[in-house]
Each structure stands twice: as structure tokens, then as C-alpha cells.
N, C-alpha and C. Protein backbone atom coordinates (compact mmCIF):
# COMPACT_ATOMS: atom_id res chain seq x y z
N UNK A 1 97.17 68.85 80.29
CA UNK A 1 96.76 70.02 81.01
C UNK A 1 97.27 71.25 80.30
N UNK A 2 96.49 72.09 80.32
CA UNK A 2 96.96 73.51 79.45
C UNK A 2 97.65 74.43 80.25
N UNK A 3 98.73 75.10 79.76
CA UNK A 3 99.24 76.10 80.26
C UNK A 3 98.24 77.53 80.35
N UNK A 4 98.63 78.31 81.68
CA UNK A 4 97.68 79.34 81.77
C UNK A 4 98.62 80.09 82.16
N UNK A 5 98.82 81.63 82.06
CA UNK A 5 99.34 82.69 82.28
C UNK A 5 98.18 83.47 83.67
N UNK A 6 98.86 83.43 84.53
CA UNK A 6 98.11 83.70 86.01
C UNK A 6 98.47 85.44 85.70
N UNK A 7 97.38 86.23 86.46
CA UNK A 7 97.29 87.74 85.94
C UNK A 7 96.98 88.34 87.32
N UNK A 8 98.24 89.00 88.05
CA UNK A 8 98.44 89.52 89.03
C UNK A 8 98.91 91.08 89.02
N UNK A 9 98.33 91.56 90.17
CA UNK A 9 99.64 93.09 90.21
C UNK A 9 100.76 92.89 91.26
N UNK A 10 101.21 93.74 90.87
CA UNK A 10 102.53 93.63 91.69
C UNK A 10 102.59 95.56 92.65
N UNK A 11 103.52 95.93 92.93
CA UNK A 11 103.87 97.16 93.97
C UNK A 11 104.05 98.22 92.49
N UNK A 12 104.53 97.60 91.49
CA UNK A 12 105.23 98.79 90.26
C UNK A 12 104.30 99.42 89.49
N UNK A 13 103.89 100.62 89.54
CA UNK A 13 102.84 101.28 88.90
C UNK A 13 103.27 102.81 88.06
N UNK A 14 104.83 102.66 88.24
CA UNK A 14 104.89 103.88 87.85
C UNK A 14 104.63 105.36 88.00
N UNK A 15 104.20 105.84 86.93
CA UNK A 15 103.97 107.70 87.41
C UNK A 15 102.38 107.52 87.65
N UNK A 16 101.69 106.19 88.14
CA UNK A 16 100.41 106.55 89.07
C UNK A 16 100.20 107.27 89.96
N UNK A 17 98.81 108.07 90.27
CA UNK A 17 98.62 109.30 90.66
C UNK A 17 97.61 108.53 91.87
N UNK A 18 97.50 109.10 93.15
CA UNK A 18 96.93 108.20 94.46
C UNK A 18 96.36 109.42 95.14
N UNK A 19 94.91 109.48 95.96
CA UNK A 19 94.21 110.12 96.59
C UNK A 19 93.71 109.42 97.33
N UNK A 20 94.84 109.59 98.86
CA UNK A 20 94.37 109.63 100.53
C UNK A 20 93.74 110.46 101.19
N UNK A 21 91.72 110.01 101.36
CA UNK A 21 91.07 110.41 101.78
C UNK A 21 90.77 110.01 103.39
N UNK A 22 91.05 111.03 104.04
CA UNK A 22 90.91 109.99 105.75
C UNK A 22 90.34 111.26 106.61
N UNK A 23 89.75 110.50 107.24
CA UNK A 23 88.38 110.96 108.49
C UNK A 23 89.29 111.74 109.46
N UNK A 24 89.23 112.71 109.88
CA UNK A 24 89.80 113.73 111.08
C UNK A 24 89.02 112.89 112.16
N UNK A 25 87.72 112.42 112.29
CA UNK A 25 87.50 111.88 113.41
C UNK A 25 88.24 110.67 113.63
N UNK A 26 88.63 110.84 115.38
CA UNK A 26 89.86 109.58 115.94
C UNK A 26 90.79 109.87 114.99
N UNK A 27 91.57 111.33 114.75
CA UNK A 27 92.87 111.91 114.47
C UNK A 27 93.74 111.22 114.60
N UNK A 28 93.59 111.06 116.27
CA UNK A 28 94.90 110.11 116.61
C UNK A 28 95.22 109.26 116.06
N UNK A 29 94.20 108.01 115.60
CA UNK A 29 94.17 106.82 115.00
C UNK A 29 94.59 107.12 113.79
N UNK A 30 93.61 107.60 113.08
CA UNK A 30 93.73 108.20 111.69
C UNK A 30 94.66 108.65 110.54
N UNK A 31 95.88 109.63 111.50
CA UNK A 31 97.01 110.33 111.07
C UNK A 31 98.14 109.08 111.23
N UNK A 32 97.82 108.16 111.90
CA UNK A 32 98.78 106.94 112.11
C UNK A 32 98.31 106.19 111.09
N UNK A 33 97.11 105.91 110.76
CA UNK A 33 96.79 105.59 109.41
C UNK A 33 97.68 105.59 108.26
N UNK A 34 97.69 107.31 108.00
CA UNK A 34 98.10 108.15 106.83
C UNK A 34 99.82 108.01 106.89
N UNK A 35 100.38 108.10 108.15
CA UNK A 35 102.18 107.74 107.83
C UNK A 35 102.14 106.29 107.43
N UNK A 36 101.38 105.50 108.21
CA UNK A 36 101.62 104.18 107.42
C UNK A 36 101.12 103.75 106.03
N UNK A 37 100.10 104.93 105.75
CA UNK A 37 99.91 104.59 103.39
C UNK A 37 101.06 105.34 102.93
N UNK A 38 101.42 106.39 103.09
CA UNK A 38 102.39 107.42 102.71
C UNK A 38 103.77 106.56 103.04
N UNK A 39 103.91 106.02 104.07
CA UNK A 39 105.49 105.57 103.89
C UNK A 39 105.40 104.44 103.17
N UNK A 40 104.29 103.48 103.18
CA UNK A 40 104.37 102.03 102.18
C UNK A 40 104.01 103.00 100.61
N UNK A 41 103.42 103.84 99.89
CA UNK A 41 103.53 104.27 99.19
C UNK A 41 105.06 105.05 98.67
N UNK A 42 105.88 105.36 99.66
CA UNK A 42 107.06 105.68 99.33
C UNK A 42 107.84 104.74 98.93
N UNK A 43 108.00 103.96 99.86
CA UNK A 43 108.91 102.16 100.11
C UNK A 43 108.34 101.93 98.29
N UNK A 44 107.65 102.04 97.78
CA UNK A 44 107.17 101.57 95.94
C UNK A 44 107.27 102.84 95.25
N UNK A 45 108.12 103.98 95.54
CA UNK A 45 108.74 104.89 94.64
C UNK A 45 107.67 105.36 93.88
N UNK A 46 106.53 105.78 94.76
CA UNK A 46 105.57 106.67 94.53
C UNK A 46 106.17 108.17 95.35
N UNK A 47 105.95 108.86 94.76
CA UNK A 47 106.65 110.28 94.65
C UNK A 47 105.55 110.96 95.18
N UNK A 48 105.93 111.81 96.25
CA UNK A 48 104.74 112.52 96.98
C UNK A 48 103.84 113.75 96.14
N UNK A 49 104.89 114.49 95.30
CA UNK A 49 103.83 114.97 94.20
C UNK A 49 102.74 114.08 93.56
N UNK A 50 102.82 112.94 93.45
CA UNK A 50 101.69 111.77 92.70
C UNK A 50 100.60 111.77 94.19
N UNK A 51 100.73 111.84 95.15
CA UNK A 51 99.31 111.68 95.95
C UNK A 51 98.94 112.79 96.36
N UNK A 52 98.03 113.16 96.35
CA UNK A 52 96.86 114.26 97.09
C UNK A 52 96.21 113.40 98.85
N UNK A 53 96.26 114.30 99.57
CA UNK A 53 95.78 113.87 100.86
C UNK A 53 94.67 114.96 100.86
N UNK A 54 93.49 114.22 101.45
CA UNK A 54 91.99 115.07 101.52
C UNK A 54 91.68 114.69 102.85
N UNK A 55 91.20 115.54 103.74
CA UNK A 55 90.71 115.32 104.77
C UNK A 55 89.42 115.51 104.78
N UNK A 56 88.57 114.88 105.60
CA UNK A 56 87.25 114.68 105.91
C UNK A 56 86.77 114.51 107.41
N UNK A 57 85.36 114.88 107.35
CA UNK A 57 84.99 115.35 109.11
C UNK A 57 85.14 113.66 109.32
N UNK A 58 84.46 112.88 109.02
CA UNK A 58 84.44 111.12 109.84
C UNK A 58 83.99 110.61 108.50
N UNK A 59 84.20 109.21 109.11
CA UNK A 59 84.17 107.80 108.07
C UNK A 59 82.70 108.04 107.28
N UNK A 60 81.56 108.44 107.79
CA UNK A 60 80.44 108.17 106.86
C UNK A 60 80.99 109.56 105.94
N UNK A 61 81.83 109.93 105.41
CA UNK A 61 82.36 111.23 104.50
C UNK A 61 82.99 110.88 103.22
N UNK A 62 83.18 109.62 104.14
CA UNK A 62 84.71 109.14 102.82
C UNK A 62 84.19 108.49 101.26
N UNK A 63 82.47 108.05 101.27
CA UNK A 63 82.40 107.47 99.93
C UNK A 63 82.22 108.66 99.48
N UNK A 64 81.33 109.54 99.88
CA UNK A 64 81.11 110.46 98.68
C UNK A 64 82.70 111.67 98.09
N UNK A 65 83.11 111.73 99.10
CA UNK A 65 84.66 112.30 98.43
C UNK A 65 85.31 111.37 97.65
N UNK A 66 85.39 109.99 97.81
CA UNK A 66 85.91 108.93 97.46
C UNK A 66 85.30 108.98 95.65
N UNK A 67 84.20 109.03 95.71
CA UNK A 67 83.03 109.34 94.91
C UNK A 67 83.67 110.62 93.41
N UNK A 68 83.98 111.49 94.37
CA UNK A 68 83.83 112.64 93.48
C UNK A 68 85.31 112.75 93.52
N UNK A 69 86.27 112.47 93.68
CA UNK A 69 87.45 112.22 93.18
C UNK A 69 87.89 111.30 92.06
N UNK A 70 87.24 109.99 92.09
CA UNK A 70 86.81 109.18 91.05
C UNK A 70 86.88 110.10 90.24
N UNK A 71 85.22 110.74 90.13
CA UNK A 71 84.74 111.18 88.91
C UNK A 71 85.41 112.33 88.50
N UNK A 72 86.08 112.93 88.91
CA UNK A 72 87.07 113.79 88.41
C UNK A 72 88.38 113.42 87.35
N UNK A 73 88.78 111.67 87.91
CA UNK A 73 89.67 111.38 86.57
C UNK A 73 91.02 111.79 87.03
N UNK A 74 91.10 112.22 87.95
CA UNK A 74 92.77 112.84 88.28
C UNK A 74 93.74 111.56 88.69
N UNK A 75 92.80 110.66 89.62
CA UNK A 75 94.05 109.42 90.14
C UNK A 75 93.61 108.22 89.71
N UNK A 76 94.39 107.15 89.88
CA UNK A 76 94.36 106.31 89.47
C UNK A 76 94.40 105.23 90.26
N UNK A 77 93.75 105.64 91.77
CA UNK A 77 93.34 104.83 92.67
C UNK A 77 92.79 105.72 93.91
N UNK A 78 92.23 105.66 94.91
CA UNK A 78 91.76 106.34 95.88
C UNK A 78 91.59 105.11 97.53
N UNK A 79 92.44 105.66 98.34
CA UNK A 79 92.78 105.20 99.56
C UNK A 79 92.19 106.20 100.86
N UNK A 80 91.15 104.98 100.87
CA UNK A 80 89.92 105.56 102.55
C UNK A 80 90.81 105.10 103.77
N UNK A 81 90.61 106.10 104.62
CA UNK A 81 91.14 105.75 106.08
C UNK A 81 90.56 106.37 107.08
N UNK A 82 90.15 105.40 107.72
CA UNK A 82 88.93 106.02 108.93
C UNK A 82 89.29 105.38 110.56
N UNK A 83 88.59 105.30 111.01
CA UNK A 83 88.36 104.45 112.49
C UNK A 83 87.30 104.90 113.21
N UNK A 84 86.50 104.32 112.98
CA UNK A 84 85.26 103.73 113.59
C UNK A 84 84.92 103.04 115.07
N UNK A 85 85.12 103.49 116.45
CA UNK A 85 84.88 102.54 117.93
C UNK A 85 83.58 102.35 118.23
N UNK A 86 83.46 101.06 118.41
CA UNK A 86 81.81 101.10 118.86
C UNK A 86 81.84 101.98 120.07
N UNK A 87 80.49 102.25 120.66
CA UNK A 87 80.20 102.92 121.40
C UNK A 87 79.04 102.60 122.07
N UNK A 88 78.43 102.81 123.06
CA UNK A 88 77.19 102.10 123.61
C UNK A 88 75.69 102.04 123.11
N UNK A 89 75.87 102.54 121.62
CA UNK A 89 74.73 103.22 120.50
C UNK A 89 74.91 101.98 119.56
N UNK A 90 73.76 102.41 118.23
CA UNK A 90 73.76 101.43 117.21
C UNK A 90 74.05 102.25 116.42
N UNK A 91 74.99 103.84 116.57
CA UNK A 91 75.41 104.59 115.68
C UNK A 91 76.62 103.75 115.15
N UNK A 92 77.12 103.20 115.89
CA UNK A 92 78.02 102.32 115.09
C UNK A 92 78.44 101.35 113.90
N UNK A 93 77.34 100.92 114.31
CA UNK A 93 76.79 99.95 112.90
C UNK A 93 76.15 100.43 111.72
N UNK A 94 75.45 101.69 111.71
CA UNK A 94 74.88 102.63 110.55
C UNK A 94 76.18 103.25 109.95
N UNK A 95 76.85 103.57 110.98
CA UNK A 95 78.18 104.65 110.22
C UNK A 95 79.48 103.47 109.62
N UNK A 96 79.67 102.40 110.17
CA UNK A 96 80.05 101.11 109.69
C UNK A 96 79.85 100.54 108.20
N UNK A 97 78.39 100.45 108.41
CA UNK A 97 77.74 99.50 107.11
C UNK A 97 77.49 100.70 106.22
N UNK A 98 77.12 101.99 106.47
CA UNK A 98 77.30 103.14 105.41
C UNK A 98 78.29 103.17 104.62
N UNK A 99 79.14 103.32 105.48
CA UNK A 99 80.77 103.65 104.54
C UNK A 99 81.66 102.58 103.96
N UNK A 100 81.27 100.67 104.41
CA UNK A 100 81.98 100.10 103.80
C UNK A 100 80.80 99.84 102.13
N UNK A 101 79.35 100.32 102.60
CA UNK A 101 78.70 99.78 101.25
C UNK A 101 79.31 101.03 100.64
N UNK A 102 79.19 102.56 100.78
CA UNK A 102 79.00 103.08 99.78
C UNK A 102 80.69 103.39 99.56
N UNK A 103 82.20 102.96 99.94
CA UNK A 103 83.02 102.50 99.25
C UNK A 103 83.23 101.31 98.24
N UNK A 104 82.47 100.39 99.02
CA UNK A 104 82.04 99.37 97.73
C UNK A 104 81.72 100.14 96.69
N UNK A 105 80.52 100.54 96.77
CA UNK A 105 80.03 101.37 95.11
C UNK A 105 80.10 102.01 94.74
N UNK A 106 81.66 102.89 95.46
CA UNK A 106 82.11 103.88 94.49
C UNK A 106 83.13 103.12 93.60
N UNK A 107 83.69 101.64 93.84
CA UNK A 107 84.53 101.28 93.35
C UNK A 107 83.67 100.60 92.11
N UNK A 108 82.66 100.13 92.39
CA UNK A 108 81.83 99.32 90.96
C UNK A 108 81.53 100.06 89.99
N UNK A 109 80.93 101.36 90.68
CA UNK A 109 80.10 102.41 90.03
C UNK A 109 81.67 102.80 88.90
N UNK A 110 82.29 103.07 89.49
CA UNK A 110 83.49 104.00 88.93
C UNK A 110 84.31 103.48 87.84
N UNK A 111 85.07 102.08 88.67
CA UNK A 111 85.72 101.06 88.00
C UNK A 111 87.27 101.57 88.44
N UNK A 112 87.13 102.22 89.09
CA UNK A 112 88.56 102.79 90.02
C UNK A 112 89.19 102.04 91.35
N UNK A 113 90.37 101.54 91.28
CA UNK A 113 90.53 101.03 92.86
C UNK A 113 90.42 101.62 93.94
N UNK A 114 89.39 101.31 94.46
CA UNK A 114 89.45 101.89 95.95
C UNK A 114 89.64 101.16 96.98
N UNK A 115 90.70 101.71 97.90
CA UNK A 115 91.42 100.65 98.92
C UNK A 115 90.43 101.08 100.19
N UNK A 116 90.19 99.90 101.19
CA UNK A 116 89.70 100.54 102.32
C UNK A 116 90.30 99.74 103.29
N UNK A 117 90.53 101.46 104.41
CA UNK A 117 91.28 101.27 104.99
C UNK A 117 90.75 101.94 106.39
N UNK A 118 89.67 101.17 106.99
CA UNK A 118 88.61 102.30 107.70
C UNK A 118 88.35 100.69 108.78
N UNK A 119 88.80 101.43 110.29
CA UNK A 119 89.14 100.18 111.46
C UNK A 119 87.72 100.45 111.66
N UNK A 120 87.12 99.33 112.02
CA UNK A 120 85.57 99.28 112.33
C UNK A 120 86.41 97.99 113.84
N UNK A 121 86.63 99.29 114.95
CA UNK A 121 87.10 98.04 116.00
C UNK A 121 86.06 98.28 117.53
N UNK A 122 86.30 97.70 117.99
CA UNK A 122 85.49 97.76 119.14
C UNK A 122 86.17 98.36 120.79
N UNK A 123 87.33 98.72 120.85
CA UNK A 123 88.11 99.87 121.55
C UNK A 123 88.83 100.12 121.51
N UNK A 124 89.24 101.13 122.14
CA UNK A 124 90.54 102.19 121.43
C UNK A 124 91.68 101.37 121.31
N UNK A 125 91.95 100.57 122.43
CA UNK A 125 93.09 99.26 122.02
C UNK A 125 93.38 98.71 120.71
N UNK A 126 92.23 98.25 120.37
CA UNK A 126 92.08 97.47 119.06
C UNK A 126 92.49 98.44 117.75
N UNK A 127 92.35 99.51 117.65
CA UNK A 127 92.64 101.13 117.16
C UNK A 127 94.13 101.22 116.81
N UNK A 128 94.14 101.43 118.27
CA UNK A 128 95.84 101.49 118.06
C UNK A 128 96.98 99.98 117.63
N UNK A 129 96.12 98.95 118.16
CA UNK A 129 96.87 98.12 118.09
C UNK A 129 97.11 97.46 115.87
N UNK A 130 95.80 98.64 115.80
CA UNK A 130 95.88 98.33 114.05
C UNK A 130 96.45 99.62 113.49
N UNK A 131 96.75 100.52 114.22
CA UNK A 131 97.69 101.95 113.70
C UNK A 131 98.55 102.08 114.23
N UNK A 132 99.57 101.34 114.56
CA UNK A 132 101.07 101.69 115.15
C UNK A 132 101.98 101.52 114.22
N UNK A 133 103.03 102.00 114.81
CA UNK A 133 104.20 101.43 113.57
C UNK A 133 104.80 100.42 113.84
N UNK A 134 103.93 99.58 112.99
CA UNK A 134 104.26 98.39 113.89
C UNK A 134 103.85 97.50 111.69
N UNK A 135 103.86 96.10 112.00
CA UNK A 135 103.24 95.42 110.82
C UNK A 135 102.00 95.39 110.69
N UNK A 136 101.06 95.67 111.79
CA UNK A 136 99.59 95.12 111.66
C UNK A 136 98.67 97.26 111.27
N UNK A 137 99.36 97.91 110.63
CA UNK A 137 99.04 99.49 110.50
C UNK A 137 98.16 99.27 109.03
N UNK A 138 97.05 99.09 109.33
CA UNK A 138 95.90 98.73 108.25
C UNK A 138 96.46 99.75 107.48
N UNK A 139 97.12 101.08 107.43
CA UNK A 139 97.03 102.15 106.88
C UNK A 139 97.83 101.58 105.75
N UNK A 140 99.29 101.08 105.83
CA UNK A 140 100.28 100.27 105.01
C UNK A 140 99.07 99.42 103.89
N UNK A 141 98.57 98.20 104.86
CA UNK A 141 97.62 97.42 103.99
C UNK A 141 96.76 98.16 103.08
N UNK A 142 96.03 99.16 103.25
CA UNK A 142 95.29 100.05 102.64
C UNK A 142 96.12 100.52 101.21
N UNK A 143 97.15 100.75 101.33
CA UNK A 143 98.26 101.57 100.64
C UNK A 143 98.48 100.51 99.49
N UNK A 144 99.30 98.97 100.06
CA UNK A 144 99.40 98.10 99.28
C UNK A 144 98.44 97.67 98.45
N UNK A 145 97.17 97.17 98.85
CA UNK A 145 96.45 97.22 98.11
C UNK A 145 95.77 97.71 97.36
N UNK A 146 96.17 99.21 96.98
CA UNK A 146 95.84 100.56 96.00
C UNK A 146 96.81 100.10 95.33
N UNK A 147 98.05 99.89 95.20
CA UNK A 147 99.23 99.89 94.61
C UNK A 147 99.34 98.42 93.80
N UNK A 148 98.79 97.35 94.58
CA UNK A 148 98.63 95.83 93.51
C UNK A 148 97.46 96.11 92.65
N UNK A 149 96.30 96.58 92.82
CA UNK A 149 95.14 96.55 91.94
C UNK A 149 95.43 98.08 90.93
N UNK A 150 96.02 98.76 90.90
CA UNK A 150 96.59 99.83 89.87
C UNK A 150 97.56 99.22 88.80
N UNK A 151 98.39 98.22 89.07
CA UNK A 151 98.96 97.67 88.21
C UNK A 151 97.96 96.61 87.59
N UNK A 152 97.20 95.92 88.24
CA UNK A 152 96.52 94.93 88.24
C UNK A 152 95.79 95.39 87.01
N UNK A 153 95.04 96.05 87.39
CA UNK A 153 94.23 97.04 86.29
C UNK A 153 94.56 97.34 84.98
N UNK A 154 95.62 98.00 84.89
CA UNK A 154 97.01 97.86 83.31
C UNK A 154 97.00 96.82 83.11
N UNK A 155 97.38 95.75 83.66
CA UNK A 155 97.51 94.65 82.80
C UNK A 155 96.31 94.14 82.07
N UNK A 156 95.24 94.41 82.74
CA UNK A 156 93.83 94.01 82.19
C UNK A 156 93.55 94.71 80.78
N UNK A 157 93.82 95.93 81.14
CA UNK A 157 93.21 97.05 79.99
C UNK A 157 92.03 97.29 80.12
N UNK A 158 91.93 98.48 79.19
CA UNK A 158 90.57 98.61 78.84
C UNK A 158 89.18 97.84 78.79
């Protein structure tokens, strides 16, 4: 059997540069989001001069900022944070499936990590119970996984 060298990232990325883009709509949710990427981004000795925070009106906002931050070249990963409640409409599911495709393809299109971090839950319970400070704060997860695929990425290269 051949030896293989397994190719992972890890939390260490150095003087990487991070842009937290998150939806003002469901603030409440939202800003609980943002302490939980910002403090798991601290906890990995990312330095608050290295991230930019952008705010946006709601979740269908976030690919195209997501988008044009990319293409600007400044960071070296970009972290969406939204929250999404259904509601008694099928606006839910358009503003849903909008923003997780067109974060998908800002990340293909680009070749940039983009973390998403956007609660598509079904009531405000479910909201909070994924933005507290607590372990289950998608906002953290969002964070971490900007921070493994930035190293991840270096190791790959070009």
C-alpha cells in the first residue's frame, strides 16, 4: 500500500485578510452572528485590522457584495451571515435558494473562500437557538470554516 500525504487546513493563516458581510435584516439574529465570527476569528490570532465588516439590507444582498469584494482582491476569504424565517409566503424559499446559489458562485466564479453562514430556519427559536453564545452560533462555524479553507488554499497553490 502506498503512502499518501493527506492535504488539510488547519485555524493558522497568518496576516490573512477576512470580509464579514451580514444582512441588517433579523439584526438581532445577525449581530449575534457577527460576535460569534469575530470572536472565533480572534481565538486564531486574526487581528481586527485584517477583517472589514460590511453591512447589507438582507440575505438576497450578500452574493453580490460577496461578489464584488472578491473581485476587488483585498481578502483572502469572505464570510456571509444572514437569517432567513420562513414566513407564511414562498418568499422564503426564493430569498433562500437565491442567496445560497449565488454564494455558491461567487465562490466557483472567483476561486475565493466563501464561508456561509446564513440560518435558513423556520422560527425565531430555531434563530436564536443557532446565534447564542452558546456552541451551536453558526456565526463561529461560518468563521472556522473561512479560516480552514484559507490555509487550505496555500497549501494547494496556485
Amino acid at each position: 500500500m502506498s503512502e499518501f500525504r493527506p492535504v488539510e487546513g488547519d485555524f493558522n493563516v497568518g496576516e490573512a485578510r477576512f470580509a464579514i458581510v451580514v444582512a441588517r435584516w433579523n439584526g438581532n439574529i445577525t449581530e449575534n452572528l457577527l460576535k460569534g465570527a469575530l470572536s472565533a476569528l480572534a481565538r486564531h490570532n486574526v487581528a481586527d485590522e485584517k477583517i472589514d465588516v460590511i453591512r447589507v439590507p438582507g440575505a438576497f444582498e450578500l452574493p453580490a457584495t460577496a461578489m464584488k469584494i472578491a473581485e476587488q482582491g483585498n481578502v483572502d476569504a469572505v464570510i456571509t451571515l444572514g437569517c432567513v424565517i420562513r414566513g407564511g409566503t414562498p418568499h422564503f424559499d426564493y430569498v433562500c435558494g437565491e442567496c445560497a446559489r449565488g454564494i455558491g458562485e461567487v465562490a466557483l466564479v472567483t476561486g475565493l473562500p466563501i464561508a456561509f453562514g446564513v440560518l435558513t430556519t423556520d422560527d425565531l427559536q430555531q434563530s436564536e437557538d443557532r446565534s447564542g453564545d452558546n456552541d451551536e452560533n453558526k456565526g463561529v462555524e461560518a468563521a472556522l470554516t473561512a479560516l480552514e479553507m484559507v490555509s487550505l488554499f496555500a497549501q494547494l497553490g496556485d
